[in-house]
N, C-alpha and C. Protein backbone atom coordinates (compact mmCIF):
# COMPACT_ATOMS: atom_id res chain seq x y z
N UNK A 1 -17.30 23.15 -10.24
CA UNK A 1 -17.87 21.82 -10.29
C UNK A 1 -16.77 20.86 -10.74
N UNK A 2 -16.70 19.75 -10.62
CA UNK A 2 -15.91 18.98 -10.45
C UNK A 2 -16.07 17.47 -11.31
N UNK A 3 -16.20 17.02 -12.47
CA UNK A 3 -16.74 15.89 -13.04
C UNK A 3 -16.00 14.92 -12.86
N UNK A 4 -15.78 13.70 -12.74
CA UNK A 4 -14.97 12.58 -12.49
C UNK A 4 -15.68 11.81 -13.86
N UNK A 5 -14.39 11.55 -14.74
CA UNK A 5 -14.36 11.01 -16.40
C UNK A 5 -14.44 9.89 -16.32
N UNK A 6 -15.27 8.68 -16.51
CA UNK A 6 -15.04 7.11 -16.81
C UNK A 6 -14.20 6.56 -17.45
N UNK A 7 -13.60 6.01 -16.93
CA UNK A 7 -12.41 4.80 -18.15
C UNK A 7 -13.27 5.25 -19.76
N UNK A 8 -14.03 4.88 -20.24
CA UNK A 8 -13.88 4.78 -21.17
C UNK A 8 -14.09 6.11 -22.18
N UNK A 9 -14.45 7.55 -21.33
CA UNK A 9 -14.19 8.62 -21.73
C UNK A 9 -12.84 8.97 -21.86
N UNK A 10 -11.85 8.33 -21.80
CA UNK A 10 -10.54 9.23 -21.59
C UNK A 10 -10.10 9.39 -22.98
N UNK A 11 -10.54 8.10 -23.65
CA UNK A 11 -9.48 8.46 -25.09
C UNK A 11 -9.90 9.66 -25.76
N UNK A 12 -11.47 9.88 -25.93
CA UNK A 12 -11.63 10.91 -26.45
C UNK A 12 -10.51 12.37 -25.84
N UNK A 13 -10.62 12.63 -24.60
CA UNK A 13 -9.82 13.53 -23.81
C UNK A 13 -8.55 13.11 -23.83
N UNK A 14 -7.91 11.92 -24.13
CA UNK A 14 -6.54 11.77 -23.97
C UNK A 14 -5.56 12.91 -24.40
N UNK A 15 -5.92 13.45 -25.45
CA UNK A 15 -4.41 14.73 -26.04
C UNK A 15 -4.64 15.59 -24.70
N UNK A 16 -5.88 16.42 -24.46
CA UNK A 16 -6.06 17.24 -23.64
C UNK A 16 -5.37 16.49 -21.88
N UNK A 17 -5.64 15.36 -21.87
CA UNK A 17 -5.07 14.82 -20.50
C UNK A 17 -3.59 14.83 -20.49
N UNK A 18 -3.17 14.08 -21.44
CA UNK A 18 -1.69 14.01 -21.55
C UNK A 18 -0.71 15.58 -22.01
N UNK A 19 -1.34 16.51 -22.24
CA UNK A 19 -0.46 18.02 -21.85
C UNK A 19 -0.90 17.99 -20.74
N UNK A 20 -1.76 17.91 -19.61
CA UNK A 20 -2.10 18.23 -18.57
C UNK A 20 -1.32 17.27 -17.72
N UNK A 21 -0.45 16.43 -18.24
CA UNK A 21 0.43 15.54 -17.24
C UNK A 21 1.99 15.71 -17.80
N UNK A 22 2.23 16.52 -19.14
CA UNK A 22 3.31 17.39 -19.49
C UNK A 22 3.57 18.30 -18.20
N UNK A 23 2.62 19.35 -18.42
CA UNK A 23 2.89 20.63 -17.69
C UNK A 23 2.35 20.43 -16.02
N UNK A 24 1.41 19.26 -15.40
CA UNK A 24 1.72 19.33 -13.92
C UNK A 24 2.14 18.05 -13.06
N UNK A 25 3.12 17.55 -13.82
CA UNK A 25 3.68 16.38 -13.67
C UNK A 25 4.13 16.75 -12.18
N UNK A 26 4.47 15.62 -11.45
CA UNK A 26 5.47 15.53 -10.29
C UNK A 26 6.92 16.01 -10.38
N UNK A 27 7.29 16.79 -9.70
CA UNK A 27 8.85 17.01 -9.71
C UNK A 27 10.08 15.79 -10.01
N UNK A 28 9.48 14.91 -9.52
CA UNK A 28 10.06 13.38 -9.43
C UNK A 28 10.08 12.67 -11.00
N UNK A 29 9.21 12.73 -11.70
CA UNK A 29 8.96 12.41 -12.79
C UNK A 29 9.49 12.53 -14.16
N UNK A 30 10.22 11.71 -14.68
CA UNK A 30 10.49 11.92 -16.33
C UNK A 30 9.65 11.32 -17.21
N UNK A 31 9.12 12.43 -17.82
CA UNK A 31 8.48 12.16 -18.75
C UNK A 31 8.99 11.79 -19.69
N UNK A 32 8.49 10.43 -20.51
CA UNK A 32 8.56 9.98 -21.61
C UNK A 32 7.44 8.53 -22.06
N UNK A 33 7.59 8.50 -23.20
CA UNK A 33 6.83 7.50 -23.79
C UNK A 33 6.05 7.06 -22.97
N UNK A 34 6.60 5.50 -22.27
CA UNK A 34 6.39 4.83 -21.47
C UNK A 34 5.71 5.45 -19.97
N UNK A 35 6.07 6.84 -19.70
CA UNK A 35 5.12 7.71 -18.59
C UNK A 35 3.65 7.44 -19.38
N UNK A 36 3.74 8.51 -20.53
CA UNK A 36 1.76 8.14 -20.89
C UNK A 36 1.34 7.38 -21.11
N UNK A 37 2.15 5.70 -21.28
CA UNK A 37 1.57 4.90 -21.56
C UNK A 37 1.22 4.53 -20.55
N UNK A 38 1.69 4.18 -19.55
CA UNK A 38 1.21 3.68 -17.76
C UNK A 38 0.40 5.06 -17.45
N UNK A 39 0.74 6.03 -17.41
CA UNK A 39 -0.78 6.49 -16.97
C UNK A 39 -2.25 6.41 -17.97
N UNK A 40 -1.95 6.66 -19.45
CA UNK A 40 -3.21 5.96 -20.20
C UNK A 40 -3.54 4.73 -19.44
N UNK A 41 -2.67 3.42 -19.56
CA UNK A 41 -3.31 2.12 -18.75
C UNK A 41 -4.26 2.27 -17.54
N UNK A 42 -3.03 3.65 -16.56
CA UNK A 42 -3.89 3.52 -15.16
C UNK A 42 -5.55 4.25 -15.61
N UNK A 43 -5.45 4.95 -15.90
CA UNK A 43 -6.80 6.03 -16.19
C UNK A 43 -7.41 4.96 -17.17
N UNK A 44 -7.67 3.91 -17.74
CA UNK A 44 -8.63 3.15 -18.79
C UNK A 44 -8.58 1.78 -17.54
N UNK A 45 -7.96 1.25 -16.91
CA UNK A 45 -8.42 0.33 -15.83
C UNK A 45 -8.91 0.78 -14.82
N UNK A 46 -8.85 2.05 -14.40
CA UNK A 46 -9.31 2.74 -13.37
C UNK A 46 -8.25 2.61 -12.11
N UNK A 47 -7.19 2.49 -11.82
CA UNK A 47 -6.25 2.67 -11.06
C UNK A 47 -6.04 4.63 -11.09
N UNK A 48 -6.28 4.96 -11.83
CA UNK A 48 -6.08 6.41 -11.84
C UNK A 48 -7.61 7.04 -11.97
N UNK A 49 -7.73 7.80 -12.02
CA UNK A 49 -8.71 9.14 -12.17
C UNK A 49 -8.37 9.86 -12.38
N UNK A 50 -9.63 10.58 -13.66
CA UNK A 50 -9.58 12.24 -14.32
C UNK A 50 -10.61 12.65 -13.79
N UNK A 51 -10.39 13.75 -12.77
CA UNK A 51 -11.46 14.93 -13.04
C UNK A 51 -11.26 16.01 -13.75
N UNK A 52 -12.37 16.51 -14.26
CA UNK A 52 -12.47 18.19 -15.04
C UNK A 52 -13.11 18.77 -14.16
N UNK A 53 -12.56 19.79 -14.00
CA UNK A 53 -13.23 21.16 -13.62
C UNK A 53 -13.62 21.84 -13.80
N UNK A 54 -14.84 22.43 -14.03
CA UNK A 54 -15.90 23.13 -14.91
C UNK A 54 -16.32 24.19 -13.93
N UNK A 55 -16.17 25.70 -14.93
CA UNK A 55 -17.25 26.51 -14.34
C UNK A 55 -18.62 26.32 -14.48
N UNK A 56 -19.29 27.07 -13.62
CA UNK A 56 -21.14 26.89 -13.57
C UNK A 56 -21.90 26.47 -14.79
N UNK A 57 -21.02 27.29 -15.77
CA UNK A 57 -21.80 26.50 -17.43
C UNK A 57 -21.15 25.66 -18.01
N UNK A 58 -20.46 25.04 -17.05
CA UNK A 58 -20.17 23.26 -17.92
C UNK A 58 -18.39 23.51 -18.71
N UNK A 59 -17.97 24.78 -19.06
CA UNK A 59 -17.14 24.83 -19.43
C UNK A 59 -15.47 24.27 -18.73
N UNK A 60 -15.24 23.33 -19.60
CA UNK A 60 -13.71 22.91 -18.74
C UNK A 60 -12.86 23.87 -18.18
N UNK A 61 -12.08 24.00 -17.44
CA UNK A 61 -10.91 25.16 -16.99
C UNK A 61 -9.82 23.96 -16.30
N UNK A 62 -10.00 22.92 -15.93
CA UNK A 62 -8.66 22.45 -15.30
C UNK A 62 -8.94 20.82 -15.33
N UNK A 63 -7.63 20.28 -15.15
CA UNK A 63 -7.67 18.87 -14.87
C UNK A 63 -6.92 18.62 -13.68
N UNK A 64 -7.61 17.24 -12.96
CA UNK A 64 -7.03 16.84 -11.79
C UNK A 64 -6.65 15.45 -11.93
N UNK A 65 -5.89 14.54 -11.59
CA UNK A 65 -5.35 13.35 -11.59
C UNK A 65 -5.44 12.58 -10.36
N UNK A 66 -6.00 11.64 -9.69
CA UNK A 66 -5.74 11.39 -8.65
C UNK A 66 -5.84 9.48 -9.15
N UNK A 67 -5.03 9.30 -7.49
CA UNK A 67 -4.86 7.31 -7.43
C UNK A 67 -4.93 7.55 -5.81
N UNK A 68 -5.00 5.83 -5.71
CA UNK A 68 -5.31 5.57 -4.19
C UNK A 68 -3.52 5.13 -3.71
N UNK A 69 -3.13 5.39 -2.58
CA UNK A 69 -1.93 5.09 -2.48
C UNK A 69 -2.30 4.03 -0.80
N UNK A 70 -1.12 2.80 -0.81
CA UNK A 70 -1.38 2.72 0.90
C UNK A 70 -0.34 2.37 1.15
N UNK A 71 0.00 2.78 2.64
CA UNK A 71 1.23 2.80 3.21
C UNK A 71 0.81 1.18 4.28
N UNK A 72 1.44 0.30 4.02
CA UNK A 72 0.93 -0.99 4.41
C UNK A 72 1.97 -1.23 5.74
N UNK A 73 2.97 -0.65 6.08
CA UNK A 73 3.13 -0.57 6.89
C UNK A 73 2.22 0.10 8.40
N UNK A 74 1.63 0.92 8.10
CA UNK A 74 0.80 1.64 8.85
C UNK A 74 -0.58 1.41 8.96
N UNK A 75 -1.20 1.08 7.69
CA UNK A 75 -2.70 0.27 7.31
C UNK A 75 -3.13 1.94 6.81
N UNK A 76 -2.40 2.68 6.24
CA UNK A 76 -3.29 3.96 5.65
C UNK A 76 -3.56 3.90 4.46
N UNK A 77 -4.55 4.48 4.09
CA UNK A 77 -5.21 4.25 2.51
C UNK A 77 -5.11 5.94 2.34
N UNK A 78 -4.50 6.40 1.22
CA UNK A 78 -4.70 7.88 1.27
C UNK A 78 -5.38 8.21 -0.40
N UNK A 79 -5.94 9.09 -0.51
CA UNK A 79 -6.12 9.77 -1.87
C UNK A 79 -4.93 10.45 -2.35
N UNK A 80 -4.46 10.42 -3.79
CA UNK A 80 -2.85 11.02 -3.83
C UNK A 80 -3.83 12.31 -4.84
N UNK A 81 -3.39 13.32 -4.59
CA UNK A 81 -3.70 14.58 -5.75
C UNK A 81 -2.85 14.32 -6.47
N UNK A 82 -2.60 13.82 -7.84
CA UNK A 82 -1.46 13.18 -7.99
C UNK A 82 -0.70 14.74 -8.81
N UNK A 83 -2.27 15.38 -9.62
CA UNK A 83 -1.46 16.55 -10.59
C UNK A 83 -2.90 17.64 -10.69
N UNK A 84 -2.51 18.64 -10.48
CA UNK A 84 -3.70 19.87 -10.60
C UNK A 84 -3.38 20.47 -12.01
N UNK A 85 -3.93 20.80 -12.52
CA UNK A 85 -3.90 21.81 -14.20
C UNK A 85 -4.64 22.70 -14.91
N UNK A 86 -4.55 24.02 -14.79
CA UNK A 86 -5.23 25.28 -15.59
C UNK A 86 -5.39 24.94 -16.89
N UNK A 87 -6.41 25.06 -17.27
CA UNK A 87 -6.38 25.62 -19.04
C UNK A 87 -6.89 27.14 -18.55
N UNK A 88 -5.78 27.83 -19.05
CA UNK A 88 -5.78 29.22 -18.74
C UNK A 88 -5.86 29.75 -17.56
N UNK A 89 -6.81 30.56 -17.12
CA UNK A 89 -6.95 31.29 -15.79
C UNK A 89 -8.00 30.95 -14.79
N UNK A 90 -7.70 30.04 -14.23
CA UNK A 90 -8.74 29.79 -13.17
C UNK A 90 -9.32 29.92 -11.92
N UNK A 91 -9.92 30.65 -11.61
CA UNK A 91 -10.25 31.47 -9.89
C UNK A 91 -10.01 30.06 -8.73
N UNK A 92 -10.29 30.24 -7.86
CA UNK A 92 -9.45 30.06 -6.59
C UNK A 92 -10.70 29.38 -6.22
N UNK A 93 -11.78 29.82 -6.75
CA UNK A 93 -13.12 29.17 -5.96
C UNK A 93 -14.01 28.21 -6.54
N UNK A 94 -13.36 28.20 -8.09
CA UNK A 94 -13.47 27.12 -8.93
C UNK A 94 -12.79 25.97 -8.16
N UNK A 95 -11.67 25.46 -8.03
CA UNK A 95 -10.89 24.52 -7.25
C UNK A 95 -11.28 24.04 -5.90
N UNK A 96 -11.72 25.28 -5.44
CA UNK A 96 -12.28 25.37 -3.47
C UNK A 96 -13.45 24.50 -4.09
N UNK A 97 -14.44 25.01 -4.82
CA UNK A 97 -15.75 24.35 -4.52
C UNK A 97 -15.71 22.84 -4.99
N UNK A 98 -14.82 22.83 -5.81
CA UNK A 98 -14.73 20.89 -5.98
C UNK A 98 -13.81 19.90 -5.14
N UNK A 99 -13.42 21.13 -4.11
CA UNK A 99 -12.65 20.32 -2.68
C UNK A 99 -13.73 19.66 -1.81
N UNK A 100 -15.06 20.12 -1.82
CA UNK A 100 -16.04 19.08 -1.03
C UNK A 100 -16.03 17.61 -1.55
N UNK A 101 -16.13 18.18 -3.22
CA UNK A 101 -15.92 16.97 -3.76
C UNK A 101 -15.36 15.43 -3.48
N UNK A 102 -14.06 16.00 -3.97
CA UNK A 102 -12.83 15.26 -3.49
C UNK A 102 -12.66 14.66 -1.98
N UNK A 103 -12.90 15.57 -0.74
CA UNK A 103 -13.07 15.01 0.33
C UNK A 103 -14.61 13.72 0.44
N UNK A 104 -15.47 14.14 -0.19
CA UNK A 104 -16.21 13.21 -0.06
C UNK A 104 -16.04 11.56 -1.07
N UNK A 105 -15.50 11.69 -1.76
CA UNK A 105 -14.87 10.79 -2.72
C UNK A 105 -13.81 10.02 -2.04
N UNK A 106 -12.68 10.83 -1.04
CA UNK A 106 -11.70 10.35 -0.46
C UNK A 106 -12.78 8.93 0.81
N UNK A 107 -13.33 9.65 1.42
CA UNK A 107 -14.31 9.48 2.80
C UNK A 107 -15.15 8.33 2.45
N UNK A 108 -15.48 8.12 1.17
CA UNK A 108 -16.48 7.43 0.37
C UNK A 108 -15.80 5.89 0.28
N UNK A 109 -14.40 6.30 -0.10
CA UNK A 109 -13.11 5.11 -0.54
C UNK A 109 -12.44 4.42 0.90
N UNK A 110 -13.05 4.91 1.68
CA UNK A 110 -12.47 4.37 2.92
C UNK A 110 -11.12 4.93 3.05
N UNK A 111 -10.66 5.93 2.76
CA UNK A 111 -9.08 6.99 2.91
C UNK A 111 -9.22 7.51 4.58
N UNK A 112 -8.27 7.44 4.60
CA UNK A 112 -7.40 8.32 6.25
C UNK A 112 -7.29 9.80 5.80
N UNK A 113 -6.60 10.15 4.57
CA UNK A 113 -6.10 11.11 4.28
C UNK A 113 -6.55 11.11 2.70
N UNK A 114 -5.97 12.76 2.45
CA UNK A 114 -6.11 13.32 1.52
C UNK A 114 -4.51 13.66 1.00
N UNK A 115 -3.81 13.45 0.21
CA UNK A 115 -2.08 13.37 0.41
C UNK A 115 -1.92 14.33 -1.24
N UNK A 116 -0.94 14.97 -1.43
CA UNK A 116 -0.51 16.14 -2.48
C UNK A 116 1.42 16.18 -2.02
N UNK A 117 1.52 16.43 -3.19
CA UNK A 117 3.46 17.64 -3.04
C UNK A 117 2.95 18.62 -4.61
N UNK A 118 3.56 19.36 -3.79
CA UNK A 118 3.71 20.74 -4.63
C UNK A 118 4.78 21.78 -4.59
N UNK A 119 5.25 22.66 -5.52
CA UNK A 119 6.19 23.67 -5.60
C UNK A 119 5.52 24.91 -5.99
N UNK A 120 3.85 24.71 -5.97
CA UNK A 120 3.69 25.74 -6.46
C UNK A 120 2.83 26.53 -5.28
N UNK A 121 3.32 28.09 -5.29
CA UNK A 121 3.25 29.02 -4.32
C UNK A 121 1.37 28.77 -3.91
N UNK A 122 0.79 28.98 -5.36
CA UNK A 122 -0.80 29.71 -5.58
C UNK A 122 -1.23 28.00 -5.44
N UNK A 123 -0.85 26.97 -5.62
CA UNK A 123 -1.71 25.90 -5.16
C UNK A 123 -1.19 24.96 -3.61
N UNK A 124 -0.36 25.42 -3.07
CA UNK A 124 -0.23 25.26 -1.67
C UNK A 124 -0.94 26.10 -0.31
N UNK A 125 -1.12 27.96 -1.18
CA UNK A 125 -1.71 27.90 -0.51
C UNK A 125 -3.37 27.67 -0.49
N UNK A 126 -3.78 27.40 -1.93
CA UNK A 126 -5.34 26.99 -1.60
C UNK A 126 -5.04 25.46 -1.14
N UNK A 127 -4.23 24.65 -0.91
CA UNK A 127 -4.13 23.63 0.05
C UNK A 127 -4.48 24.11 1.19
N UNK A 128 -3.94 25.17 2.19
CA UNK A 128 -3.87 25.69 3.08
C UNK A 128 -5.28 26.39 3.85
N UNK A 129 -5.66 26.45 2.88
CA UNK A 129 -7.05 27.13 3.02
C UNK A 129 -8.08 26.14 3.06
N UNK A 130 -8.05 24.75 2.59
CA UNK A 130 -9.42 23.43 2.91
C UNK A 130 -8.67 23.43 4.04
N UNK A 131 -7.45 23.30 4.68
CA UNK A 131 -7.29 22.86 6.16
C UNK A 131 -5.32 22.07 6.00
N UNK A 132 -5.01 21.89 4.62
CA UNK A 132 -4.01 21.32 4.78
C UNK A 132 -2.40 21.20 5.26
N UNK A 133 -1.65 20.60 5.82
CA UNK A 133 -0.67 21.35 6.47
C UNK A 133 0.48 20.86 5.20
N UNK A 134 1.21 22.50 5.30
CA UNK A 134 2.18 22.31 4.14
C UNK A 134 3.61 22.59 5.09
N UNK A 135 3.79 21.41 5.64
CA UNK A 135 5.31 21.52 6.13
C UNK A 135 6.69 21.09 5.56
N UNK A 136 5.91 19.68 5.28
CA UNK A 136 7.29 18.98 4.77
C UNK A 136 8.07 19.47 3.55
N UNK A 137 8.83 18.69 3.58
CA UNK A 137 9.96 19.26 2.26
C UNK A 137 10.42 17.39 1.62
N UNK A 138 9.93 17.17 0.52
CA UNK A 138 9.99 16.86 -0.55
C UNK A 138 11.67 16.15 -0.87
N UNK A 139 12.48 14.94 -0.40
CA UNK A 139 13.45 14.77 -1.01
C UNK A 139 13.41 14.11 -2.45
N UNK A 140 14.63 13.72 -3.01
CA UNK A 140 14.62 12.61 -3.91
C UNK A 140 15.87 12.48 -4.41
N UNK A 141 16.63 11.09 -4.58
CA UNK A 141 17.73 11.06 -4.74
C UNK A 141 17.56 10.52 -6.29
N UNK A 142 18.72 10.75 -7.60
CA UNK A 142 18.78 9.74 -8.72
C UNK A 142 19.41 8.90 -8.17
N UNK A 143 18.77 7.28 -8.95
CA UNK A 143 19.69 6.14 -8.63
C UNK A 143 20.27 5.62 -10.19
């Protein structure tokens, strides 16, 4: 199951959110200060979103992060997965079943797409498995 947190639930959850944007940050990303402070901002104005992921009895097991991204050159509106996160060990069908979710949330927002990067083996391929294609490869230069 899949809960989507209101702006004004986060502070309570903030410690628990902010390790969960420690450990599944973007490859691209340095973390510091000023990172949790712009994502606290985005997640309390609502530019960002927290979901939790709960097994059948309500119990948390993961956090998800998502924002709306658009490529204005093109007119696409996409959903960004921005960060996926275990607390501990979480089955494969926990995640699958709150992918209806998410697609209907995307579909709901007026999105083209559903958009993610990842390095990790076990969450590319349950990408792979809602339908997603994992081809590209990921640059980034320091400036």
């Amino acid at each position: 199951m899949l809960v989507k947190l209101l702006p004004e639930q986060i502070p309570k959850h903030w410690k628990t959110i902010q390790l969960s944007i420690t450990e599944a940050a973007p490859p691209f990303v340095k973390l510091t200060e000023d990172t949790f402070s712009n994502n606290l901002k985005a997640l309390l104005i609502g530019e960002m979103e927290c979901w939790i992921v709960c097994k059948d009895d309500g119990k948390p097991v993961g956090i998800m992060l998502t924002t709306f991204t658009n490529d204005f050159c093109f007119g696409t509106k996409s959903l960004l997965l921005y960060s996926l996160w275990t607390i501990g060990g979480t089955s494969r069908k926990i995640w699958l079943d709150g992918w209806e979710t998410i697609k209907k949330y995307a579909v709901g927002s007026n999105c083209q797409l559903i958009i993610s990067y990842s390095n990790s083996p076990p969450i590319i391929e349950m990408a792979k498995m809602t339908g997603a294609e994992a081809e590209m490869t990921f640059l980034k230069w320091e400036v």
